[in-house]
N, C-alpha and C. Protein backbone atom coordinates (compact mmCIF):
# COMPACT_ATOMS: atom_id res chain seq x y z
N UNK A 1 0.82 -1.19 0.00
CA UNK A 1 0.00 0.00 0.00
C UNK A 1 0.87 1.27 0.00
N UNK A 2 1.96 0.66 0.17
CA UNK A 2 3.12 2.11 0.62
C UNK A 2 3.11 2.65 -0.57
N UNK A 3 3.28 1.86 -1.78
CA UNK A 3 3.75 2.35 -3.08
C UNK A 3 2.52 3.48 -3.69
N UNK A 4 1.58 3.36 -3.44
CA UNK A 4 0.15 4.08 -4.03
C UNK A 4 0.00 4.99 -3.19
N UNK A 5 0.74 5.10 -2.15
CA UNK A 5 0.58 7.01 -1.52
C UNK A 5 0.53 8.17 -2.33
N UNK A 6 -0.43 8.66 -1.97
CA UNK A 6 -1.15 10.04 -2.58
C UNK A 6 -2.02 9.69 -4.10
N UNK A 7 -2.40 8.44 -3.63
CA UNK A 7 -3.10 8.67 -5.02
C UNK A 7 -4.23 7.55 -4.84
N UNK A 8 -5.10 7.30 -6.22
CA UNK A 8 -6.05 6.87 -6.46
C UNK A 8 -6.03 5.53 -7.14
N UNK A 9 -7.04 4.59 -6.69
CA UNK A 9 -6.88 3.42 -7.49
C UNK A 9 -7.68 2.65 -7.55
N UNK A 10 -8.95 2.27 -8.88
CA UNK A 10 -10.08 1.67 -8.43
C UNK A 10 -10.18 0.28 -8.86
N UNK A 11 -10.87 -0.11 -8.53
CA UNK A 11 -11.27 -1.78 -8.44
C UNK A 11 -12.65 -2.27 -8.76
N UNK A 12 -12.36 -3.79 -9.41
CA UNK A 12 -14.20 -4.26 -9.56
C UNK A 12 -13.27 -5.83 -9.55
N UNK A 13 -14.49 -6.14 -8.31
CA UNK A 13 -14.08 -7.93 -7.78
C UNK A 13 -15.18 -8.55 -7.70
N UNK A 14 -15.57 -9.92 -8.10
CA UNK A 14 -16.85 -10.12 -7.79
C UNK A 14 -16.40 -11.30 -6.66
N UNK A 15 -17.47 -11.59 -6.14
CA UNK A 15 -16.90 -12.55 -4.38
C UNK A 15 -17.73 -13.46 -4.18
N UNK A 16 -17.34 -14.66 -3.66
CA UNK A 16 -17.92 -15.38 -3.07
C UNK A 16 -18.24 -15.28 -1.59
N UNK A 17 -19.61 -15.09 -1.21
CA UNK A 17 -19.70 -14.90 0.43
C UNK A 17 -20.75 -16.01 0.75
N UNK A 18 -20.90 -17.08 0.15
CA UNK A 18 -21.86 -18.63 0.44
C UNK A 18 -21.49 -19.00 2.06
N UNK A 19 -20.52 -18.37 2.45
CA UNK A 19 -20.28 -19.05 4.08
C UNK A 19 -20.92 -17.98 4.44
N UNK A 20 -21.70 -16.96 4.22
CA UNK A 20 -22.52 -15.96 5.04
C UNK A 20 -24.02 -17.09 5.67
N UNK A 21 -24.19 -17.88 4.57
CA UNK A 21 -25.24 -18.83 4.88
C UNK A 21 -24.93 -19.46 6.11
N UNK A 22 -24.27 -19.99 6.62
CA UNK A 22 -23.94 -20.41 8.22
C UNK A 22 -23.74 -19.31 9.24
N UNK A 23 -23.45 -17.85 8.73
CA UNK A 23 -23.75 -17.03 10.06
C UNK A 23 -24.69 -16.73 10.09
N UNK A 24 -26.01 -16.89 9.05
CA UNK A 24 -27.43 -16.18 9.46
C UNK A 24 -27.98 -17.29 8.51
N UNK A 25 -28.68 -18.29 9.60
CA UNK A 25 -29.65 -19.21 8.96
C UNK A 25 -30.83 -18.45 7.86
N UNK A 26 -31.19 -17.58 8.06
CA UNK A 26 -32.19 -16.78 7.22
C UNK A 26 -31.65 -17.26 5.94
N UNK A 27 -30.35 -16.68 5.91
CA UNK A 27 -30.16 -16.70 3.72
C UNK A 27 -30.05 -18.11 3.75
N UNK A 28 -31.32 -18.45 2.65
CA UNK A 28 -31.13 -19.47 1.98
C UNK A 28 -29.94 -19.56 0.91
N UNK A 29 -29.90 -18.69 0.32
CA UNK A 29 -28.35 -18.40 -1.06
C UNK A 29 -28.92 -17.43 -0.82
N UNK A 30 -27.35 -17.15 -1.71
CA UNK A 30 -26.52 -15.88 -2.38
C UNK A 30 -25.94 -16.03 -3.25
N UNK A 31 -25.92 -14.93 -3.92
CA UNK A 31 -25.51 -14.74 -5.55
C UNK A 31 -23.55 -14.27 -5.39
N UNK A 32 -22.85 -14.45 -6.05
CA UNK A 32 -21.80 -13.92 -5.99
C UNK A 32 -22.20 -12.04 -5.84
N UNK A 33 -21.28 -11.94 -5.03
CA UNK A 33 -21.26 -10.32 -5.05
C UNK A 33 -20.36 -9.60 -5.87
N UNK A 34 -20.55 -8.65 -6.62
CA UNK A 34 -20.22 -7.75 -7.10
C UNK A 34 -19.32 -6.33 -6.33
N UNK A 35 -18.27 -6.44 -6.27
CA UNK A 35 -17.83 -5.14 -5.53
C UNK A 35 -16.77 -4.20 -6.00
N UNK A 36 -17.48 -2.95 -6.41
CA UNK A 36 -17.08 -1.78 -7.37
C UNK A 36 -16.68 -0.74 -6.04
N UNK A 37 -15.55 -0.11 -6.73
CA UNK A 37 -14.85 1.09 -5.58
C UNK A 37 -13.94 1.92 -6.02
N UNK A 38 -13.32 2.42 -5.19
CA UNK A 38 -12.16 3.42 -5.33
C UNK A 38 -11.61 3.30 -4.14
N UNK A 39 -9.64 3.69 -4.10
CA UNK A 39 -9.20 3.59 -2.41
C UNK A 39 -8.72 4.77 -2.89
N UNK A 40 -8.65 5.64 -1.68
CA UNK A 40 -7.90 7.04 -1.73
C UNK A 40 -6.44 6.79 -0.67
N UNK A 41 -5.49 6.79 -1.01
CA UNK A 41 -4.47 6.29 -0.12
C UNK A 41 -3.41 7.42 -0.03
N UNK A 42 -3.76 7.54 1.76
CA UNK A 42 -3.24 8.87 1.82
C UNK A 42 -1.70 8.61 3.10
N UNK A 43 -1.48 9.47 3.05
CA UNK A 43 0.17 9.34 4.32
C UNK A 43 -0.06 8.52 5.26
N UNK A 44 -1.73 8.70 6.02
CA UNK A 44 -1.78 8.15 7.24
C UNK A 44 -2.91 7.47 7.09
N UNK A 45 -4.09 7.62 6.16
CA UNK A 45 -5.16 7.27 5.82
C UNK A 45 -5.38 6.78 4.41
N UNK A 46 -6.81 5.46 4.74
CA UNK A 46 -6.86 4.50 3.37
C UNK A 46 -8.54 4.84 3.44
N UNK A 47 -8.93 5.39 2.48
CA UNK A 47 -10.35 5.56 2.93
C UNK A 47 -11.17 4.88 1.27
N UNK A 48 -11.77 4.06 1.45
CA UNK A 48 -12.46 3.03 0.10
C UNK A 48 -13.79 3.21 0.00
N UNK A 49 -14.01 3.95 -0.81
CA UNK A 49 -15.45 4.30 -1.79
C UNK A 49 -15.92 2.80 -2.17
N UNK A 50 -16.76 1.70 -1.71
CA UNK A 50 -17.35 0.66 -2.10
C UNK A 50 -19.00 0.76 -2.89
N UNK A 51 -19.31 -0.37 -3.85
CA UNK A 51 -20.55 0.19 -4.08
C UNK A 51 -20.48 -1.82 -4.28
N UNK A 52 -21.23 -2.60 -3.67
CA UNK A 52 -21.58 -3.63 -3.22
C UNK A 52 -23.08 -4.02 -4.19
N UNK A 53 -23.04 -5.27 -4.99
CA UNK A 53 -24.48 -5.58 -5.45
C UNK A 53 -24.39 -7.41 -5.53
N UNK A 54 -25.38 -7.48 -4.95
CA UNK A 54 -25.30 -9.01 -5.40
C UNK A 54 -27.48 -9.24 -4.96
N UNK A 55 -27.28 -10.64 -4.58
CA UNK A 55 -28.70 -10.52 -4.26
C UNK A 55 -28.70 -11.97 -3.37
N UNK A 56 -29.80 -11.64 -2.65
CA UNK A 56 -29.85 -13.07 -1.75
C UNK A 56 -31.36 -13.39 -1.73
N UNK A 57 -31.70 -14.96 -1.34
CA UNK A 57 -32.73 -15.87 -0.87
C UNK A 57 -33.25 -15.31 0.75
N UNK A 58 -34.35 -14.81 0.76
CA UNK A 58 -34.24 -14.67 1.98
C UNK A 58 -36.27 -15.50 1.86
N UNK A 59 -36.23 -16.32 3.30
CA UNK A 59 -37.55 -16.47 3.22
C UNK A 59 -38.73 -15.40 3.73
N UNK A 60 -40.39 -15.96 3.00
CA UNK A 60 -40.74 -15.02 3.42
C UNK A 60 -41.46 -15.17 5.12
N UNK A 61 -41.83 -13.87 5.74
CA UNK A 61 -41.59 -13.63 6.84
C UNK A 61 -43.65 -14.46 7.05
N UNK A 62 -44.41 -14.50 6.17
CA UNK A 62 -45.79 -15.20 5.89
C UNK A 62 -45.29 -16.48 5.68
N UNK A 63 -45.76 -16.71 4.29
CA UNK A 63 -45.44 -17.70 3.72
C UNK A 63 -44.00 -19.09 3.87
N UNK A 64 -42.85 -18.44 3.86
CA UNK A 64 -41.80 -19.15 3.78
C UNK A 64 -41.15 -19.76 2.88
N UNK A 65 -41.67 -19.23 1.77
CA UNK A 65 -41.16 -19.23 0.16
C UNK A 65 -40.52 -18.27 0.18
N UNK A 66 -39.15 -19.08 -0.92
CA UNK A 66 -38.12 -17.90 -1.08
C UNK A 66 -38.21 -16.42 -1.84
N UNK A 67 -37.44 -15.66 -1.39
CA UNK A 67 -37.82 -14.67 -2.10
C UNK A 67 -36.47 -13.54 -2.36
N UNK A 68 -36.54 -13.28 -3.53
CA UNK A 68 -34.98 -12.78 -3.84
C UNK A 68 -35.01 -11.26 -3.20
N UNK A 69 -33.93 -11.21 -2.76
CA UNK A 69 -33.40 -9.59 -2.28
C UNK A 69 -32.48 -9.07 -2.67
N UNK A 70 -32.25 -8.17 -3.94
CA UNK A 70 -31.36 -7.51 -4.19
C UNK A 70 -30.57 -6.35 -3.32
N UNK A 71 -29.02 -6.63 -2.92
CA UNK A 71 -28.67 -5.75 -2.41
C UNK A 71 -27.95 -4.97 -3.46
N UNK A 72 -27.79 -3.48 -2.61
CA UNK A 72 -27.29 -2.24 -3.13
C UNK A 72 -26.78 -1.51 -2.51
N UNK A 73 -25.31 -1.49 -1.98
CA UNK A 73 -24.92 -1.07 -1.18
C UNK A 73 -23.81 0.00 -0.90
N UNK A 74 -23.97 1.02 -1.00
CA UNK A 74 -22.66 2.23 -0.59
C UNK A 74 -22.20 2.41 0.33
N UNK A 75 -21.20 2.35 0.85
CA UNK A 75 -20.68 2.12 1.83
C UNK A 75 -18.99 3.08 1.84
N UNK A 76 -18.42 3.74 2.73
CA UNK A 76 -17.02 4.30 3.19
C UNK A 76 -16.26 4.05 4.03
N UNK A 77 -15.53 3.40 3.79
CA UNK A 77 -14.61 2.82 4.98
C UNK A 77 -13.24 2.97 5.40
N UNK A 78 -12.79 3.39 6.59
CA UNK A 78 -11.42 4.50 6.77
C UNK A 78 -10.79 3.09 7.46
N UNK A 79 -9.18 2.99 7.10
CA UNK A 79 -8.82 2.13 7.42
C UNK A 79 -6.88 2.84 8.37
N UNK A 80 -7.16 2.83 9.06
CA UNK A 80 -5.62 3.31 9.87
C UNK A 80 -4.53 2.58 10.12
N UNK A 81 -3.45 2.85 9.98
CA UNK A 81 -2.73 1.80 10.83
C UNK A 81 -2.90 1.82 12.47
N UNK A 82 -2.23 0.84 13.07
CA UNK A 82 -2.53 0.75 14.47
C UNK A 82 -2.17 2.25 14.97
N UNK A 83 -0.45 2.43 14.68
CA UNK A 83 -0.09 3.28 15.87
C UNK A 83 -0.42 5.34 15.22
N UNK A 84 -1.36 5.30 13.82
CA UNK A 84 -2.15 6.28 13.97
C UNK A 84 -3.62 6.38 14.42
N UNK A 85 -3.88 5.29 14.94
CA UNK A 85 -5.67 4.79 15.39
C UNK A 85 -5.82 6.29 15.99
N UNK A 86 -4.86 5.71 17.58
CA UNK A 86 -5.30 6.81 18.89
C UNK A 86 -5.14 8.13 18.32
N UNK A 87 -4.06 8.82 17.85
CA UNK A 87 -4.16 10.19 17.18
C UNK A 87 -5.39 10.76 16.11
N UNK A 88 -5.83 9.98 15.32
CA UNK A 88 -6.72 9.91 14.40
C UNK A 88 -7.75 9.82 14.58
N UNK A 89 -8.69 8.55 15.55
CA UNK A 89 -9.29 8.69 16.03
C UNK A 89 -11.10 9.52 15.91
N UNK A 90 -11.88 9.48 15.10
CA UNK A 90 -12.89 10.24 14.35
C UNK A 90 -14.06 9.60 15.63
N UNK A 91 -15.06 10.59 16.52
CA UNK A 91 -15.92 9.81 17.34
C UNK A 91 -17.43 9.41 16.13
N UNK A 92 -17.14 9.83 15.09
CA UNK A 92 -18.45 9.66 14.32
C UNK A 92 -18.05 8.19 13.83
N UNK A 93 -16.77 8.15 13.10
CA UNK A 93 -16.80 6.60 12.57
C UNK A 93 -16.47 6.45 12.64
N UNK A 94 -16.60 4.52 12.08
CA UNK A 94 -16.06 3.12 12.12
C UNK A 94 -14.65 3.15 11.49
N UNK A 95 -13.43 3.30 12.44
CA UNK A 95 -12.27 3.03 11.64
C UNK A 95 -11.51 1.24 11.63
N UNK A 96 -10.64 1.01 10.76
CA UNK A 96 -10.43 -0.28 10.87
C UNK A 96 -9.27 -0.11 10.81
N UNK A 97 -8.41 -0.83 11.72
CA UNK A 97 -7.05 -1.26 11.50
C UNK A 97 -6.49 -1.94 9.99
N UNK A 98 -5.37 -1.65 9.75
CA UNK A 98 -4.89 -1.95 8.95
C UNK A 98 -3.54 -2.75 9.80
N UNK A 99 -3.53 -4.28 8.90
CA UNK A 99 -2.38 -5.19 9.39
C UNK A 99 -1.91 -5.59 8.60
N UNK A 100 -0.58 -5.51 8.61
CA UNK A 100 0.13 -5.99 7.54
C UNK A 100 0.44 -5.25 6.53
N UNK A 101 0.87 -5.36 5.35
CA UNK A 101 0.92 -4.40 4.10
C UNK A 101 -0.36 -4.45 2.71
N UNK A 102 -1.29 -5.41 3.35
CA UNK A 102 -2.38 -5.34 2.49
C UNK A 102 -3.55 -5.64 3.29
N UNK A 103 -5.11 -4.77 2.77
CA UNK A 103 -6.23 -4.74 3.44
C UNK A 103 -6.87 -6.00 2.52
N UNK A 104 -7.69 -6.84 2.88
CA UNK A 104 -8.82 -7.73 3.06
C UNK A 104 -9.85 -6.94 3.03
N UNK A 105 -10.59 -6.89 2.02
CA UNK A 105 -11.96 -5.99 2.84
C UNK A 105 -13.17 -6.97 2.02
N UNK A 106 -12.64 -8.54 2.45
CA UNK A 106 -13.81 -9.47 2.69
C UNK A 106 -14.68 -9.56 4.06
N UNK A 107 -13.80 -8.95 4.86
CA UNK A 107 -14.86 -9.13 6.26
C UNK A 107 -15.67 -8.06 6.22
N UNK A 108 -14.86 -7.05 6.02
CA UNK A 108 -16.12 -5.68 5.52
C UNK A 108 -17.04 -5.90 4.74
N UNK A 109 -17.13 -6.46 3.94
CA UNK A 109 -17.96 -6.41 2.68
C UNK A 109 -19.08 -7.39 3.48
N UNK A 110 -18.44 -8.45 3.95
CA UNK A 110 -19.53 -9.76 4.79
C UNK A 110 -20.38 -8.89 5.71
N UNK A 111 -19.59 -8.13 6.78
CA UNK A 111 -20.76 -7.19 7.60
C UNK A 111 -21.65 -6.49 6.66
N UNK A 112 -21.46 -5.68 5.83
CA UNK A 112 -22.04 -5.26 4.98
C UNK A 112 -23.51 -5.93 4.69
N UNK A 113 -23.13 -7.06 3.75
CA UNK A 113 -24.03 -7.85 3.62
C UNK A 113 -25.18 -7.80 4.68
N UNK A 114 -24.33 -8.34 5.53
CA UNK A 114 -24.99 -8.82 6.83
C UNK A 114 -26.57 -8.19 7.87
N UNK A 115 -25.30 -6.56 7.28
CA UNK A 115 -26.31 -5.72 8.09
C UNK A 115 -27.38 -4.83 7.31
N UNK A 116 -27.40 -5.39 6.17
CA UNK A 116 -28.43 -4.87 5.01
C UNK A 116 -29.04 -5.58 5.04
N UNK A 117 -29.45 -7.18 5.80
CA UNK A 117 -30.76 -8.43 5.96
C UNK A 117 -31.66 -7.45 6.64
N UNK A 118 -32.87 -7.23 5.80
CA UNK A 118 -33.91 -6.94 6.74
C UNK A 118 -34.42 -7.86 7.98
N UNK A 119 -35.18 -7.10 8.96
CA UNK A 119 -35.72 -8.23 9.83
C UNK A 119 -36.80 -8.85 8.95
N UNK A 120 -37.77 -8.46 8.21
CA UNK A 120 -38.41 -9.64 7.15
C UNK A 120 -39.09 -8.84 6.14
N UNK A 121 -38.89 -10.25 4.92
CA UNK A 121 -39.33 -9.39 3.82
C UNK A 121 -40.63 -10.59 3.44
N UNK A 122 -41.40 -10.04 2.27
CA UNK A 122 -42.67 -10.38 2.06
C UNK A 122 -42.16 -10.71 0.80
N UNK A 123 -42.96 -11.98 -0.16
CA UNK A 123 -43.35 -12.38 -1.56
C UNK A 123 -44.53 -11.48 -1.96
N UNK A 124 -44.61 -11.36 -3.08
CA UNK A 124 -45.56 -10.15 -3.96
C UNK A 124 -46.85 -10.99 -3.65
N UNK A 125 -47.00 -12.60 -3.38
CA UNK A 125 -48.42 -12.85 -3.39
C UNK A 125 -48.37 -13.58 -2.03
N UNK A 126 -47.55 -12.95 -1.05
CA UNK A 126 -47.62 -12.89 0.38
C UNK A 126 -49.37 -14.00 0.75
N UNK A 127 -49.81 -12.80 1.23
CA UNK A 127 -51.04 -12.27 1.24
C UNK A 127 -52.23 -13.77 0.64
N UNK A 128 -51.75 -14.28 -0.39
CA UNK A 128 -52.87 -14.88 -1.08
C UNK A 128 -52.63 -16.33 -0.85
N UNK A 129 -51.27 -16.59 -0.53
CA UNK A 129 -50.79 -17.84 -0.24
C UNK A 129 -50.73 -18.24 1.24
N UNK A 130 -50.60 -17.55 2.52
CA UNK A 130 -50.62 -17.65 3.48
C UNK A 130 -51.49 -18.25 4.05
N UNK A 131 -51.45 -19.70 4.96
CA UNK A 131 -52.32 -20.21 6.01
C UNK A 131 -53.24 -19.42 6.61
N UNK A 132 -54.57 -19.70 6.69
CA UNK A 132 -55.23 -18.68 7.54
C UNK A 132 -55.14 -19.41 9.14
N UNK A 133 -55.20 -20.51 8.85
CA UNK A 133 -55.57 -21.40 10.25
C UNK A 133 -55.03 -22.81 10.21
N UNK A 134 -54.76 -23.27 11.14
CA UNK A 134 -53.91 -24.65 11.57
C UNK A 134 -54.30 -25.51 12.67
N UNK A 135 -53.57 -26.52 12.98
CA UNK A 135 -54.16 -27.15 14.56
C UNK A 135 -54.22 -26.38 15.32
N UNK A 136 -55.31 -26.06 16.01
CA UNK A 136 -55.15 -24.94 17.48
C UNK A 136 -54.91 -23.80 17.33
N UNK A 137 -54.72 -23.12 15.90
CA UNK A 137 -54.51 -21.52 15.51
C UNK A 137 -54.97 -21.00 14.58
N UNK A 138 -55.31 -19.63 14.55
CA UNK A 138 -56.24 -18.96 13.53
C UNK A 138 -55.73 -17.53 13.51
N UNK A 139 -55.29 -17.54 12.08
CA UNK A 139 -54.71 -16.08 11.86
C UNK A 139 -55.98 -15.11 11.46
N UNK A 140 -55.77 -13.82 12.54
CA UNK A 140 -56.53 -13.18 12.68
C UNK A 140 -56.02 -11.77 12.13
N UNK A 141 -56.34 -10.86 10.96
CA UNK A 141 -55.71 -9.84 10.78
C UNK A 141 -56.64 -8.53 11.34
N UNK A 142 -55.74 -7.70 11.27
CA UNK A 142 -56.21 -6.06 11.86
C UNK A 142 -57.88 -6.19 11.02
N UNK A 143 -58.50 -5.44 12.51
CA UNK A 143 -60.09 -5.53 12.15
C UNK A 143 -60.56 -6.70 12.34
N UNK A 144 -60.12 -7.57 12.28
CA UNK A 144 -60.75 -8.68 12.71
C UNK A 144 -61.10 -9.72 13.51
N UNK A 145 -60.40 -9.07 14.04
CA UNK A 145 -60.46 -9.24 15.47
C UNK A 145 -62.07 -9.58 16.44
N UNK A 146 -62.39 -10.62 16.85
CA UNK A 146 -63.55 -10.84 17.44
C UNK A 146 -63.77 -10.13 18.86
N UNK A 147 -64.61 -9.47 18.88
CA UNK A 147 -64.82 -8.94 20.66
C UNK A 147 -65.00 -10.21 21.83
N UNK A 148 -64.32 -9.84 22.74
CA UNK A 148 -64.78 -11.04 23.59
C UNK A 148 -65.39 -10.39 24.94
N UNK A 149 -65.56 -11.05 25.75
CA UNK A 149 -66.22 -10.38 26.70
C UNK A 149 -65.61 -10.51 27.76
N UNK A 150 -64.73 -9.99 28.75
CA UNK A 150 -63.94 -10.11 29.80
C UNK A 150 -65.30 -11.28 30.88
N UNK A 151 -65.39 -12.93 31.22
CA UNK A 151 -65.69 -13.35 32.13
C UNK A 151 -65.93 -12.96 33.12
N UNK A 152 -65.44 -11.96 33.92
CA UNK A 152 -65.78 -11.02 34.99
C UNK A 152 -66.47 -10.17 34.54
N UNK A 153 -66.76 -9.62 33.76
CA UNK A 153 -67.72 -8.12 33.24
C UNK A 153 -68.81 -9.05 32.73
N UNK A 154 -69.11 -10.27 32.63
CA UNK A 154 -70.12 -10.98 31.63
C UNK A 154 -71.52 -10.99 32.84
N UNK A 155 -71.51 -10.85 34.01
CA UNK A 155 -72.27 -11.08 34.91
C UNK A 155 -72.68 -9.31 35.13
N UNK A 156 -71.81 -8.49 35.02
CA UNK A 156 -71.86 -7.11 35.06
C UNK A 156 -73.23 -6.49 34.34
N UNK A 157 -72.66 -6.81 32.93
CA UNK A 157 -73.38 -6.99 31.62
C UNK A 157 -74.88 -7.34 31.54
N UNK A 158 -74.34 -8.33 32.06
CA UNK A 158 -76.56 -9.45 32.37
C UNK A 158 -77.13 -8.23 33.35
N UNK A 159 -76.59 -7.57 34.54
CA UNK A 159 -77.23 -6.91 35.57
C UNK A 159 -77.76 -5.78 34.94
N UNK A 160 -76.78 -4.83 33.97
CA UNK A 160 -77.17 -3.65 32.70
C UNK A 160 -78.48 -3.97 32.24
N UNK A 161 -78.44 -5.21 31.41
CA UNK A 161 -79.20 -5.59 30.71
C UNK A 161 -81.00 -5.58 31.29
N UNK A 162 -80.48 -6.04 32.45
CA UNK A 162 -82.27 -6.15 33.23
C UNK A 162 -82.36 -4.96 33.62
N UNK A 163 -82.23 -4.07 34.14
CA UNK A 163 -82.21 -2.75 34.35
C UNK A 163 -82.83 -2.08 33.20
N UNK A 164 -82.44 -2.39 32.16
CA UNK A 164 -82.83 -2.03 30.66
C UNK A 164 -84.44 -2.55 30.47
C-alpha cells in the first residue's frame, strides 16, 4: 500500500460470500457479489469508496417461500494503521485497523451484507398464499379481530341488561 501514496486506485471484484449462509440461517443463497470502488491512499489514511451488489434468498416472513433480495450497497470505509488509530481517532466513525501491508476488505464487505438483511421481507403474493388457520390456531388480521367479553364483566353486563 506504501507504493500508491497520494493517489487513487479503483477496483471491480466479484466474491464469493456462500459461508454468510452459516452465520445467518435466514439466507437461503446468495448470488456472488459484485464489488465496485475506489481507495484514496493517503500518508496516514486509506479511505475506500465501495458500491456492493449481489442478491440473496431470503424467506418469506408469511409464507416461507423464497424470495430474492437484491442488495445495493454504498458504503465508506477508513482504514488506519494501528499506531495512527489513537491520534486519528474520528468519534463519528467506524475506523479499521490496517495489518500488515495489504487490506482484506472481505470481512467488511460480509458485515455489509450482513447488516443490510432486513428483519423480514414479504413475496408479492404474500397475502394470497398464506395459512389462515392450523391445529389450534387462527390467523386473525387487523379488524378482525372478534370482541370477547372479559368473564368477569359478563355477569356485570346481564345486571345492565335487566335494568334495561
Amino acid at each position: 500500500m506504501r507504493t500508491y501514496r497520494n493517489q487513487t486506485f479503483e477496483f471491480e471484484e466479484t466474491v464469493d460470500l456462500s459461508q454468510l449462509k452459516d452465520a445467518d440461517p435466514e439466507i437461503r443463497d446468495i448470488s456472488p457479489i459484485h464489488v465496485k470502488g475506489s481507495a484514496e491512499i493517503g500518508p496516514k489514511k486509506i479511505t475506500f469508496h465501495l458500491h456492493i451488489t449481489g442478491e440473496l434468498i431470503l424467506p418469506c416472513a408469511l409464507t416461507l417461500a423464497d424470495v430474492r433480495f437484491p442488495l445495493d450497497i454504498h458504503s465508506t470505509e477508513i482504514f488506519l494503521e494501528k499506531e495512527d488509530m489513537e491520534k486519528e481517532a474520528m468519534a463519528d466513525e467506524e475506523i479499521h485497523v490496517v495489518e500488515g501491508n495489504a487490506i482484506d476488505l472481505t470481512p467488511v464487505v460480509q458485515e455489509l451484507v450482513l447488516l443490510e438483511i432486513p428483519m423480514q421481507v414479504y413475496s408479492e403474493n404474500a397475502e394470497q398464499n398464506m395459512l389462515r388457520s392450523g391445529k389450534d390456531w387462527e390467523f386473525i388480521g387487523e379488524g378482525e379481530e372478534k370482541k370477547k367479553i372479559d368473564p368477569r364483566l359478563l355477569k356485570l353486563t346481564q345486571l345492565l341488561e335487566k335494568k334495561d
